[in-house]
C-alpha atoms as a PDB file:
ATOM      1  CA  UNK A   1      71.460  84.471 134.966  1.00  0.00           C
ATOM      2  CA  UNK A   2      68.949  85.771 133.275  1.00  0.00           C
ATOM      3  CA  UNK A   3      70.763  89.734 132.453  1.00  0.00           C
ATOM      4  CA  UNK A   4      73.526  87.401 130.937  1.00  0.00           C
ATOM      5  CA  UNK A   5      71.252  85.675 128.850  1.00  0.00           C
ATOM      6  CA  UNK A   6      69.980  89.093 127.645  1.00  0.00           C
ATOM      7  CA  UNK A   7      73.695  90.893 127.594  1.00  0.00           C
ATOM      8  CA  UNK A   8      74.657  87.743 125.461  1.00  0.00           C
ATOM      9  CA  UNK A   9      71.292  87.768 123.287  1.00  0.00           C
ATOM     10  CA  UNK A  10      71.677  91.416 122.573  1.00  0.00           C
ATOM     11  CA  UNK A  11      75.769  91.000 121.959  1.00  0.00           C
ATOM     12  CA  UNK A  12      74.741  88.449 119.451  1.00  0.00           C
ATOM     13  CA  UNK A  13      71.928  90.716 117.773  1.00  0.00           C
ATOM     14  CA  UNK A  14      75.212  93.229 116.946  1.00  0.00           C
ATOM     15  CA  UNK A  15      77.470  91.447 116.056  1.00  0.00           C
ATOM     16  CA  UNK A  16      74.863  89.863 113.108  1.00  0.00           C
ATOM     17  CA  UNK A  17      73.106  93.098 112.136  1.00  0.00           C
ATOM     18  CA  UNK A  18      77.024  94.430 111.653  1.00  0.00           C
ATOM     19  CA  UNK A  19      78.084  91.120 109.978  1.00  0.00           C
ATOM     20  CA  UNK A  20      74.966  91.402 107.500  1.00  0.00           C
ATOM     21  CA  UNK A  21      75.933  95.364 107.102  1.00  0.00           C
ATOM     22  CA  UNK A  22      79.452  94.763 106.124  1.00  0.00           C
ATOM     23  CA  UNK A  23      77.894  91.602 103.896  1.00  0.00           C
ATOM     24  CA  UNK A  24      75.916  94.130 102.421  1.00  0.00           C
ATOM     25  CA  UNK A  25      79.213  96.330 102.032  1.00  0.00           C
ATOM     26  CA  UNK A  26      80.877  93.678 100.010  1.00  0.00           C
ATOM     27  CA  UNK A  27      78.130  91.845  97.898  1.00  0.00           C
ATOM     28  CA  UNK A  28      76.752  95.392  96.580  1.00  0.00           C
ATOM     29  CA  UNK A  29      80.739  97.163  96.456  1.00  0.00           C
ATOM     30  CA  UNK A  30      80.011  99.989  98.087  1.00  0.00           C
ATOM     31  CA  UNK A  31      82.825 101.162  99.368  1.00  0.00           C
ATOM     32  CA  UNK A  32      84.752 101.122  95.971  1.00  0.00           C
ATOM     33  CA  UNK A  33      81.131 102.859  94.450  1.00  0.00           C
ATOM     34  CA  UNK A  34      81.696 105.505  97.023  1.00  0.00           C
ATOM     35  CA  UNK A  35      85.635 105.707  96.549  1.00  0.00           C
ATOM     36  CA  UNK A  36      84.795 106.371  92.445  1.00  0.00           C
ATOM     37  CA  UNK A  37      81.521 108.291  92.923  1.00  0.00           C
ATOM     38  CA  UNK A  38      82.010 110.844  95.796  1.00  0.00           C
ATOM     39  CA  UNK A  39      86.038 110.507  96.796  1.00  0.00           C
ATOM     40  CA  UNK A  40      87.930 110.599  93.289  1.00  0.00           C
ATOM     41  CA  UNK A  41      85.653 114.033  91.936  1.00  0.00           C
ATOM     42  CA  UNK A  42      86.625 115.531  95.391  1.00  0.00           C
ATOM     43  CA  UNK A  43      90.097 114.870  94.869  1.00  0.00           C
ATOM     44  CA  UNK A  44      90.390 115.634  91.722  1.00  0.00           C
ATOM     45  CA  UNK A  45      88.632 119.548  91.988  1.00  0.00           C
ATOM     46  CA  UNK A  46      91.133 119.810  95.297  1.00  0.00           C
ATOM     47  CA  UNK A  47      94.007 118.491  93.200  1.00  0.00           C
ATOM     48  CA  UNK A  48      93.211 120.462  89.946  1.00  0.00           C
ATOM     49  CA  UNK A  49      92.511 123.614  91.589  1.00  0.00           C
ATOM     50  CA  UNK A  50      96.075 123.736  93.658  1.00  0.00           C
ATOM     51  CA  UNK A  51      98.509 126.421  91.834  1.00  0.00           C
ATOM     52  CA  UNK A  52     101.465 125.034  90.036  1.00  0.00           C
ATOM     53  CA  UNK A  53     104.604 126.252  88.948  1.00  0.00           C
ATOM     54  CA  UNK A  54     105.067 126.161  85.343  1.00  0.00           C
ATOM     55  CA  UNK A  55     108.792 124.309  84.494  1.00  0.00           C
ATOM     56  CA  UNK A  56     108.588 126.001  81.080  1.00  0.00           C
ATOM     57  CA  UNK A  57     108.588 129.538  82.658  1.00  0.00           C
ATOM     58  CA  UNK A  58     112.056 128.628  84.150  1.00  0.00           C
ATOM     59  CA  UNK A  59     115.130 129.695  81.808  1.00  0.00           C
ATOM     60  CA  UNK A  60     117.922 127.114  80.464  1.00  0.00           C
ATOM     61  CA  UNK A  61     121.018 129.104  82.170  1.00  0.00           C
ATOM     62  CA  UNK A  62     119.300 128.639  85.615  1.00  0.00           C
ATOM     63  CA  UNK A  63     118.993 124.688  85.808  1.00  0.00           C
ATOM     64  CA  UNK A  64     121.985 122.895  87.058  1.00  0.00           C
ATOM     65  CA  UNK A  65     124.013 120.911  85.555  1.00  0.00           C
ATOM     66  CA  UNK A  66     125.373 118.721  88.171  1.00  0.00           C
ATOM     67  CA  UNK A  67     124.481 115.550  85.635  1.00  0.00           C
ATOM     68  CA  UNK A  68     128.148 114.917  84.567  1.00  0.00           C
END
């Protein structure tokens, strides 16, 4: 009786010390301060840095016409 008072005592310490962490989460936004401080720059310097082709490069006579 007495390790299921303690298994259930310690179950219930969790799950409140991950409720108050994901309270914590929500009241101070950090997941959308880490999505716009840390996530979007590292996207954007992977993103800007990828080699594009340019469309201007490409002459008139080579697109197709298949619009009509």
């Amino acid at each position: 009786m007495n390790k299921i008072l303690k298994f259930a005592g310690k179950t219930v310490g969790a799950l409140a010390a991950a409720y108050a962490g994901l309270f914590l989460v929500f009241y101070f936004d950090l997941d959308g301060k880490l999505l716009y401080y840390v996530v979007e720059p590292t996207l954007i310097k992977h993103y800007d840095r990828m080699e594009r082709r340019d469309p201007l490069a490409v002459p008139y006579e080579q697109i197709e016409r298949d619009y009509m």
